[in-house]
N, C-alpha and C. Protein backbone atom coordinates (compact mmCIF):
# COMPACT_ATOMS: atom_id res chain seq x y z
N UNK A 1 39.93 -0.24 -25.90
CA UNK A 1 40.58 -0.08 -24.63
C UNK A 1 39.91 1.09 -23.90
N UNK A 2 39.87 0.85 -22.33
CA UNK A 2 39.13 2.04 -21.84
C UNK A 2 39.90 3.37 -21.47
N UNK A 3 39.46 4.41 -21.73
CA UNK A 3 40.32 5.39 -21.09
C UNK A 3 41.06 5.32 -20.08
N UNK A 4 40.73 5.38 -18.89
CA UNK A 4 41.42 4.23 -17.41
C UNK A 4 42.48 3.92 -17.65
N UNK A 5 42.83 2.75 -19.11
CA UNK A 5 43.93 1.43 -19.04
C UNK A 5 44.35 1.90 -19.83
N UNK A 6 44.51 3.24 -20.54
CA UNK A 6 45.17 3.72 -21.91
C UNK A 6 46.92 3.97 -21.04
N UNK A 7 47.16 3.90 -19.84
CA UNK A 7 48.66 3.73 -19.41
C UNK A 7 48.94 2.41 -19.37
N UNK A 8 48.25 1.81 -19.87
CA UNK A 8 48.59 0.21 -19.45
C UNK A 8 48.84 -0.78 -20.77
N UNK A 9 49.72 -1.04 -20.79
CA UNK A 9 50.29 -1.86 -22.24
C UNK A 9 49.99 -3.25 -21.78
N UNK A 10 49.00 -3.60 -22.47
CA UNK A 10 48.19 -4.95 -22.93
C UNK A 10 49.40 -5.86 -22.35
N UNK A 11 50.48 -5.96 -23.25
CA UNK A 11 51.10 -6.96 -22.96
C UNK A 11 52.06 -6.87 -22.13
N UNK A 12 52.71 -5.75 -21.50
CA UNK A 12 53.94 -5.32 -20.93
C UNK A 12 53.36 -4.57 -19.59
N UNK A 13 52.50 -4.67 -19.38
CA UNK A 13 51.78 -3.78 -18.04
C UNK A 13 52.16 -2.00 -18.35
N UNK A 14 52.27 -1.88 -16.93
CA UNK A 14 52.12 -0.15 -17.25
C UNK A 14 53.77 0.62 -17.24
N UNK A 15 54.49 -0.54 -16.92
CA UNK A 15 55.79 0.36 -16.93
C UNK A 15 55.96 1.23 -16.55
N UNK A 16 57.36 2.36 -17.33
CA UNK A 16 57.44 3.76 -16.59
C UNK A 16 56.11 4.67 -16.92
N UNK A 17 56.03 5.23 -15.25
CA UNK A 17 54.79 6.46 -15.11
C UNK A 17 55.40 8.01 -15.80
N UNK A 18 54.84 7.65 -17.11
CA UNK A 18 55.41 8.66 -18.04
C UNK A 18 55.22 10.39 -17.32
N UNK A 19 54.11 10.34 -16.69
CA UNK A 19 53.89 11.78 -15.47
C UNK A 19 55.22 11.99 -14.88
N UNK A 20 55.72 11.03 -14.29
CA UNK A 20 56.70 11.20 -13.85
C UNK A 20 58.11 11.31 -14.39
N UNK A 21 57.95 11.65 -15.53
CA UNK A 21 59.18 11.79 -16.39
C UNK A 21 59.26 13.29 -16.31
N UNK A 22 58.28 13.93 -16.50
CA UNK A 22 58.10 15.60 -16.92
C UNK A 22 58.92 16.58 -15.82
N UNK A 23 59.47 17.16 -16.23
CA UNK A 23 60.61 17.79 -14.71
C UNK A 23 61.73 17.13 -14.49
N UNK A 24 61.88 16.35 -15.22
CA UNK A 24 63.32 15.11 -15.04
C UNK A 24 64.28 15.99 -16.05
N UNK A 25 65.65 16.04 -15.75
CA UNK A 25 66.48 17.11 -16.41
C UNK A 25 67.50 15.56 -16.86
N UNK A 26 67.68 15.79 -18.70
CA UNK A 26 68.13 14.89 -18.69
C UNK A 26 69.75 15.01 -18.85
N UNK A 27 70.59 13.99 -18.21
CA UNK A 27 71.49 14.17 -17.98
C UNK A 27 72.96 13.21 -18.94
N UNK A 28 72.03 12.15 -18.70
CA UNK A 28 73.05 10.97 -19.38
C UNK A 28 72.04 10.37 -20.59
N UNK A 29 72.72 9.84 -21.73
CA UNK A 29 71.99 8.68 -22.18
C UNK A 29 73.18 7.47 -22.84
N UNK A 30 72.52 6.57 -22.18
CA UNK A 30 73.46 5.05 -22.40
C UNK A 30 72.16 4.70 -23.76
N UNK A 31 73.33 3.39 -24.68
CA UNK A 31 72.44 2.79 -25.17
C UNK A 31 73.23 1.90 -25.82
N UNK A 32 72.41 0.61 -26.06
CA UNK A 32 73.16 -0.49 -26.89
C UNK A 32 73.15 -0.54 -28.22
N UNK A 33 74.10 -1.33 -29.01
CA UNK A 33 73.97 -1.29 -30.40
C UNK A 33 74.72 -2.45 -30.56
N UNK A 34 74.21 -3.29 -31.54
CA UNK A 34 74.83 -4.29 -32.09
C UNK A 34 75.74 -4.26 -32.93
N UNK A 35 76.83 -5.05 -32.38
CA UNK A 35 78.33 -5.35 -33.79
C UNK A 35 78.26 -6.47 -34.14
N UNK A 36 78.68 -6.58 -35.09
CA UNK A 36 78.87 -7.62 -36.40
C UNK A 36 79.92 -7.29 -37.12
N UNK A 37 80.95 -8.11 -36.86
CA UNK A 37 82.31 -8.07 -37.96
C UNK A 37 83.06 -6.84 -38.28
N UNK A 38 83.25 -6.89 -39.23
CA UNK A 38 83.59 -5.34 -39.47
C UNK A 38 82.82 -4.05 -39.53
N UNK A 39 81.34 -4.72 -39.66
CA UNK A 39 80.24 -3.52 -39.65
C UNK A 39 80.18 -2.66 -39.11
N UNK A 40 79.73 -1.67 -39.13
CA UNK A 40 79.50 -0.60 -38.28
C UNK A 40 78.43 -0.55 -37.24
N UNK A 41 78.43 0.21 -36.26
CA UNK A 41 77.16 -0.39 -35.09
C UNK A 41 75.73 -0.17 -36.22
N UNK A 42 74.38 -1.46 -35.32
CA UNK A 42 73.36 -1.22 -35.88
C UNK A 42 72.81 -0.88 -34.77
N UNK A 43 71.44 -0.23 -34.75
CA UNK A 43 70.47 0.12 -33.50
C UNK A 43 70.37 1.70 -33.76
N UNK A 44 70.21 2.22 -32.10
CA UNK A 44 70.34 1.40 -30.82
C UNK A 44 69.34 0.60 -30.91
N UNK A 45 69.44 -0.74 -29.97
CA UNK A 45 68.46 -1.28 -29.17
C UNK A 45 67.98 -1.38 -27.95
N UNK A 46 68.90 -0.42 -27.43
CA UNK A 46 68.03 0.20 -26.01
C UNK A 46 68.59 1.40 -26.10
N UNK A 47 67.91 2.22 -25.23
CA UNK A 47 68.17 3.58 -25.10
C UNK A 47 67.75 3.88 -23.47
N UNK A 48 68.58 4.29 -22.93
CA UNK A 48 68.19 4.91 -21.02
C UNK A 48 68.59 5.78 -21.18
N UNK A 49 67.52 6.54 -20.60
CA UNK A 49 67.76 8.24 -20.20
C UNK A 49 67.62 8.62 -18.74
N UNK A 50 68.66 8.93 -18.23
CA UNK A 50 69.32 9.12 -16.83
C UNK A 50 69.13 10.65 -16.72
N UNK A 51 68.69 10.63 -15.06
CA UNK A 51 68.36 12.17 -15.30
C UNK A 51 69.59 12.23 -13.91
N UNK A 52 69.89 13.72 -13.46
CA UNK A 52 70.73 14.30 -12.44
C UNK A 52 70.54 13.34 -11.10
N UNK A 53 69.88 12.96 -10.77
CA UNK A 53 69.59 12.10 -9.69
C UNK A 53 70.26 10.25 -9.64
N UNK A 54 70.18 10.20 -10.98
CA UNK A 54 70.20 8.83 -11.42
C UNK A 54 68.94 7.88 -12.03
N UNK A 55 67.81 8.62 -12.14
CA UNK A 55 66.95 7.70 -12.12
C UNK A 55 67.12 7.24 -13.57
N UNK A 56 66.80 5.96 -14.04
CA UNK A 56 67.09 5.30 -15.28
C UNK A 56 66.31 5.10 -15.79
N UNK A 57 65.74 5.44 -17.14
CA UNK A 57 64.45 4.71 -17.88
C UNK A 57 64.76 4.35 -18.91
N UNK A 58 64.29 2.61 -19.42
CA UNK A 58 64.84 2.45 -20.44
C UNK A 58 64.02 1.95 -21.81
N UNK A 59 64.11 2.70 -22.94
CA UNK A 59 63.30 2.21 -24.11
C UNK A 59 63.91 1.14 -25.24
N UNK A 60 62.88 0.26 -24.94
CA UNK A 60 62.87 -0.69 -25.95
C UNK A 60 61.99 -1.64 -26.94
N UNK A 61 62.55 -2.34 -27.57
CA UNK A 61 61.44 -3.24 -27.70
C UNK A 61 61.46 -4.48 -27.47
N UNK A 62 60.08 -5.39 -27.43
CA UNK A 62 59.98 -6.72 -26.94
C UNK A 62 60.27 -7.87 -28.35
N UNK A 63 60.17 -8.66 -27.94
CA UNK A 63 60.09 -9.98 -28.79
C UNK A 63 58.93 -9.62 -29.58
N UNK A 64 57.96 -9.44 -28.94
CA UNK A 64 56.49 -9.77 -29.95
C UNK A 64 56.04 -7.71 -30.34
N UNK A 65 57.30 -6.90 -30.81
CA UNK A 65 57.07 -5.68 -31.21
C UNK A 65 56.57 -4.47 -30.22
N UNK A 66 56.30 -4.75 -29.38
CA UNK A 66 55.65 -4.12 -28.33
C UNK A 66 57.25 -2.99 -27.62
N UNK A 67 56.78 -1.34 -27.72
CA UNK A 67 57.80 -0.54 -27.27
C UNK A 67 57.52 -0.80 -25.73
N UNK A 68 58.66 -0.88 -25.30
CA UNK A 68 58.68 -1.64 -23.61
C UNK A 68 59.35 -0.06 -23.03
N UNK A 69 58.89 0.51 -22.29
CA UNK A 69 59.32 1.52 -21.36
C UNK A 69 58.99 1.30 -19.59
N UNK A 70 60.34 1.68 -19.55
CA UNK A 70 60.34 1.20 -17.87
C UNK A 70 61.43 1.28 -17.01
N UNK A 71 61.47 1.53 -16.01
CA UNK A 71 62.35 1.73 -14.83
C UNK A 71 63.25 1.00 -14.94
N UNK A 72 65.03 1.08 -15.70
CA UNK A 72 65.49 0.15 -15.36
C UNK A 72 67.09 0.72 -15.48
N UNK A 73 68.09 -0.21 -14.96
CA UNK A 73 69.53 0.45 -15.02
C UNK A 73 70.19 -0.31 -16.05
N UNK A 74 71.18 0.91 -17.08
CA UNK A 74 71.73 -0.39 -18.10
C UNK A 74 72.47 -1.64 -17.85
N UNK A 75 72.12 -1.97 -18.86
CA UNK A 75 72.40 -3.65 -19.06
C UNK A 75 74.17 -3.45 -19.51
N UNK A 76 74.90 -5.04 -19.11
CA UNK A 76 76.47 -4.96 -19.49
C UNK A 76 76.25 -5.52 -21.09
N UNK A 77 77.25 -4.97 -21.77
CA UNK A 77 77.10 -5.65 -23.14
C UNK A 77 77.32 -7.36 -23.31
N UNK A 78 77.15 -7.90 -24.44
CA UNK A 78 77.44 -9.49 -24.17
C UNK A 78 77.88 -9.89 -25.42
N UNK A 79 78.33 -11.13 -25.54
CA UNK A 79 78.98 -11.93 -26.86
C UNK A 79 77.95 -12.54 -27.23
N UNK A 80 77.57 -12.49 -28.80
CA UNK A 80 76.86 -13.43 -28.78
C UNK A 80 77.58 -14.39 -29.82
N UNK A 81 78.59 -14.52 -29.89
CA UNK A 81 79.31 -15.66 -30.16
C UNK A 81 79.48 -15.21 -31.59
N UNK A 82 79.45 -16.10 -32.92
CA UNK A 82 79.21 -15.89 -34.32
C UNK A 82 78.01 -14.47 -34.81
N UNK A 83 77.36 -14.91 -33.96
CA UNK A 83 76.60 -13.81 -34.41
C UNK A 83 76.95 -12.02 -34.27
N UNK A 84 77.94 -12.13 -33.30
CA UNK A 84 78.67 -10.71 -32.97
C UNK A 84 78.47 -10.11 -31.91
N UNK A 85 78.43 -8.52 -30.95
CA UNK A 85 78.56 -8.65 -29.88
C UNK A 85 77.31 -7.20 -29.74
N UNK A 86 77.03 -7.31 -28.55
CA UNK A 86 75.98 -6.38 -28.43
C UNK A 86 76.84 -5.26 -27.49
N UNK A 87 77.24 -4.02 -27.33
CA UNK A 87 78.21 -2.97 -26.88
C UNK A 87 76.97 -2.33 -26.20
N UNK A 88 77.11 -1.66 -24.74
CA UNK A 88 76.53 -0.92 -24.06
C UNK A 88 77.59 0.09 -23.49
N UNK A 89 77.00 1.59 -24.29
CA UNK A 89 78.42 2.61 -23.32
C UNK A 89 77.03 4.01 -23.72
N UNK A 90 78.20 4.83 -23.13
CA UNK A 90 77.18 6.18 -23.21
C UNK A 90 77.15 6.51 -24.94
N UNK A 91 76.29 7.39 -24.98
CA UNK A 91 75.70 7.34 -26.41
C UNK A 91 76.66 8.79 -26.90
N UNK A 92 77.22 9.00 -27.45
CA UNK A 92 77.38 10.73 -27.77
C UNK A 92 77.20 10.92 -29.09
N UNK A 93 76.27 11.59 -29.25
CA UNK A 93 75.86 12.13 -30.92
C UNK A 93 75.04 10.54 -31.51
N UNK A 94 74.95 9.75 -30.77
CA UNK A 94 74.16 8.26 -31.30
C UNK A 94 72.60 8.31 -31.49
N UNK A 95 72.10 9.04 -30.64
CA UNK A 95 70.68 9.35 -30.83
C UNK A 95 70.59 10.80 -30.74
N UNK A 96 68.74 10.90 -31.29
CA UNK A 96 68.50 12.43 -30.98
C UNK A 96 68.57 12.81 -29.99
N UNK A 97 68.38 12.33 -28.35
CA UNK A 97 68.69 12.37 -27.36
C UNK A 97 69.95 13.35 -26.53
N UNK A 98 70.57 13.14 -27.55
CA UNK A 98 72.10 14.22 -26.97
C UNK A 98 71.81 15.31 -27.42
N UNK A 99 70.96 16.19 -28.28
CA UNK A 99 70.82 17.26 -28.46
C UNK A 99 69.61 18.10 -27.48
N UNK A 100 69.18 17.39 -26.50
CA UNK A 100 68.40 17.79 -25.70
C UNK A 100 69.32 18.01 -23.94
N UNK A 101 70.34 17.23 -24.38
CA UNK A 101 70.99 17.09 -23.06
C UNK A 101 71.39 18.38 -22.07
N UNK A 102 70.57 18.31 -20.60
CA UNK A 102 70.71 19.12 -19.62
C UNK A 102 69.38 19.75 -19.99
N UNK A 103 68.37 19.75 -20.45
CA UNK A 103 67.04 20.25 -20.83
C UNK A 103 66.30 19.74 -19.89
N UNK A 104 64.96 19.84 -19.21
CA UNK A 104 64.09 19.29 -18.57
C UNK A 104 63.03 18.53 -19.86
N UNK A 105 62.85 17.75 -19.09
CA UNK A 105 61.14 17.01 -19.93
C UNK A 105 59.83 17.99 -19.49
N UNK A 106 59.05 18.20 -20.99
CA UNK A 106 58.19 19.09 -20.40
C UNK A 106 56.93 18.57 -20.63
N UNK A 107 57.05 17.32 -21.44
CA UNK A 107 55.62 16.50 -21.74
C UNK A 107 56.03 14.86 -22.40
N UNK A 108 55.88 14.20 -22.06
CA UNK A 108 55.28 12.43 -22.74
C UNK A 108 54.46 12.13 -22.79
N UNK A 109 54.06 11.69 -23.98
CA UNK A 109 53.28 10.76 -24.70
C UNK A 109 52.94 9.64 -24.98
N UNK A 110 52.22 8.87 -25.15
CA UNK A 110 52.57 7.68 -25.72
C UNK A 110 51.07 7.41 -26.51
N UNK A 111 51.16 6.50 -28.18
CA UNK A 111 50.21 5.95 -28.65
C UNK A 111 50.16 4.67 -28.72
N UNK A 112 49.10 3.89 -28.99
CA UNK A 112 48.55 2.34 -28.72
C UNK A 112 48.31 1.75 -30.16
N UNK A 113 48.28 0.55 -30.09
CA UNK A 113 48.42 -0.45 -31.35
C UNK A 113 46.87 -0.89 -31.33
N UNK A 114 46.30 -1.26 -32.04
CA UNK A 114 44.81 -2.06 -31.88
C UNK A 114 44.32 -3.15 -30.88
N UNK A 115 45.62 -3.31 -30.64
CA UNK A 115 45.88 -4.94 -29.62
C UNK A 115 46.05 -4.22 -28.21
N UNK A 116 46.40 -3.08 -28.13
CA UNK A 116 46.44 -2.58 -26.46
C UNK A 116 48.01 -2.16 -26.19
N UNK A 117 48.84 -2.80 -27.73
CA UNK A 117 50.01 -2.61 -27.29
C UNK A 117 50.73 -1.29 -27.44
N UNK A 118 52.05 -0.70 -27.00
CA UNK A 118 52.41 0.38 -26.65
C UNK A 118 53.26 0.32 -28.29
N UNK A 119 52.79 1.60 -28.88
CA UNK A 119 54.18 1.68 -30.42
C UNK A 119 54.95 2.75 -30.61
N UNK A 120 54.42 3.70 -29.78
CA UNK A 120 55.18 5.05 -29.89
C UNK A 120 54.90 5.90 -28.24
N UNK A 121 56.55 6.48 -28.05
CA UNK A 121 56.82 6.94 -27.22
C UNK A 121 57.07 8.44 -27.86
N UNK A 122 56.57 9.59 -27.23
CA UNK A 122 57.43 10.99 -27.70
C UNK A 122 57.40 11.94 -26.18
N UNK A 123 59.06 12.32 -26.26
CA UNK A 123 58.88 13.04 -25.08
C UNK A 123 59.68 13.88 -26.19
N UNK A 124 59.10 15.28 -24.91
CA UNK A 124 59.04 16.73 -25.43
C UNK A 124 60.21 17.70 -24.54
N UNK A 125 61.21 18.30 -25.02
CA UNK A 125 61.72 19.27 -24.27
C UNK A 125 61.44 20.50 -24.93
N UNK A 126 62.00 21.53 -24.31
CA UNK A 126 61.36 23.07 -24.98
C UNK A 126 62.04 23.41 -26.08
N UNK A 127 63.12 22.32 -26.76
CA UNK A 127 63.95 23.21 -27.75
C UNK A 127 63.11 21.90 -28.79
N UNK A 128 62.56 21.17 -28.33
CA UNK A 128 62.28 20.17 -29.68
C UNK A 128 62.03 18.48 -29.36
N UNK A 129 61.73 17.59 -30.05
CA UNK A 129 61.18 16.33 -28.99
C UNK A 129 62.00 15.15 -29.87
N UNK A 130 61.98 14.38 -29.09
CA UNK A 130 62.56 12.87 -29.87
C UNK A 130 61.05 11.68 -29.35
N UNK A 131 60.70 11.18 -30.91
CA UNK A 131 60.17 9.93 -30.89
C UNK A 131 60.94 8.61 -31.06
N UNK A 132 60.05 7.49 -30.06
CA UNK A 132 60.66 6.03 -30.22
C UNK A 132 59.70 5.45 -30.66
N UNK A 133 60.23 4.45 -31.69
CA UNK A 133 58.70 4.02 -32.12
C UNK A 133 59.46 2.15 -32.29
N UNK A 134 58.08 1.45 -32.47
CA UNK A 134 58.89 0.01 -32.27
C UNK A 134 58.47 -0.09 -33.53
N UNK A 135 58.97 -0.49 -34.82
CA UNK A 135 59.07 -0.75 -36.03
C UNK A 135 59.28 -1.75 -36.52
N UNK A 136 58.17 -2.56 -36.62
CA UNK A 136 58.74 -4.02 -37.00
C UNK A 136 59.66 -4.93 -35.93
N UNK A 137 59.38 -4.66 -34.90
CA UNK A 137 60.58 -5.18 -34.01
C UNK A 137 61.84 -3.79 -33.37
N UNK A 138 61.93 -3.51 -34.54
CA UNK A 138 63.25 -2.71 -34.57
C UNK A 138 62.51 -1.58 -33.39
N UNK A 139 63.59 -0.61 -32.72
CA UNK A 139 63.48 0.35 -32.21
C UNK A 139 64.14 1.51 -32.63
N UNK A 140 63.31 2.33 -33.09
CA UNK A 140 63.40 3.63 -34.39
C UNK A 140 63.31 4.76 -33.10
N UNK A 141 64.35 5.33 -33.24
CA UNK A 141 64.41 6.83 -32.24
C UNK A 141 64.70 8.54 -33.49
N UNK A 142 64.13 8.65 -33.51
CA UNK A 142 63.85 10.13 -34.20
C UNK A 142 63.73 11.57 -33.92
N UNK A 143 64.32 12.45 -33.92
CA UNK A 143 64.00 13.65 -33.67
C UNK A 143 62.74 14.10 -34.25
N UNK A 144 62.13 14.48 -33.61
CA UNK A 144 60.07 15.65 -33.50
C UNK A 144 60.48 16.92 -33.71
N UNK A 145 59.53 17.60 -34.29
CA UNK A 145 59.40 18.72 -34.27
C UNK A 145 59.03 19.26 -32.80
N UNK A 146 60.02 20.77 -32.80
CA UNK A 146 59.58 21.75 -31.70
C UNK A 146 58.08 21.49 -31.55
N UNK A 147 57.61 22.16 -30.03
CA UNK A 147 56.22 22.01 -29.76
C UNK A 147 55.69 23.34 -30.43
C-alpha cells in the first residue's frame, strides 16, 4: 500500500479523519452489546465516542473483519428474535473509554492488515490510551499504556 492511501481502508474507504479527532474532548460514550437469555451482556459491538459538541464516531467491525471507523450517530437497539436482543444505551464503566471521560484526544492511530484492511485503532489521551482492535470479527476495546 502506498503511503498516500495508508488513511484509506481497502475495503471500507477512508472513514473517520482520525486528524480530526485530536482536540475532541470526550464527553459521552454509547455502545451496544448483545443479550441472550439470561446471559450477561457480550461485546460491545459498537462503541461511539461523542465529544461536547455532539460529534459522533463510531467503532466497529464489518462482516468480512475489517475495524470500520466513521462518522456516525448511534444506532436504536433491535430484537433479534430467538437469537436475543442487541441493547444500545450509554456505556458507564463498560469500556476503557469512561476512564478518559472529559479528557481531550491528543493523538490516533491506526494499523493495516496485509490486504489494506484497517485492524487496529488507538487513540491517546494524556492520562493513558484505549485500543480497538477487530479480532476475529469480534471488536476487542482495551486500555494502552500512558504515552
Amino acid at each position: 500500500m502506498d503511503e498516500e492511501d495508508m488513511d484509506l481502508c481497502a475495503l471500507h474507504g477512508d472513514g473517520e479523519d482520525l486528524a480530526g479527532l485530536v482536540g475532541r474532548r470526550l464527553e459521552r460514550v454509547v455502545a451496544s452489546w448483545h443479550l441472550y437469555g439470561g446471559e450477561g451482556p457480550s461485546g460491545p459491538l459498537d462503541v461511539w465516542l461523542i465529544d461536547g459538541e455532539g460529534n459522533s464516531t463510531r467503532v466497529t467491525t464489518a462482516s468480512d473483519w475489517c475495524l470500520v471507523v466513521e462518522t456516525a450517530d448511534p444506532s436504536e437497539g433491535y430484537d433479534m428474535a430467538g437469537y436475543g436482543r442487541v441493547e444500545v444505551a450509554q456505556s458507564d464503566g463498560g469500556t476503557p473509554f469512561e476512564a478518559h471521560m472529559g479528557e481531550e484526544i491528543v493523538a490516533a492511530g491506526q494499523e493495516w492488515g496485509p490486504g489494506g484492511e484497517r485492524q487496529l485503532l488507538e487513540i491517546i489521551f494524556a492520562t493513558g490510551g484505549v485500543r480497538c482492535e477487530s479480532w476475529s470479527g469480534e471488536l476487542r476495546v482495551s486500555a494502552a499504556l500512558a504515552p
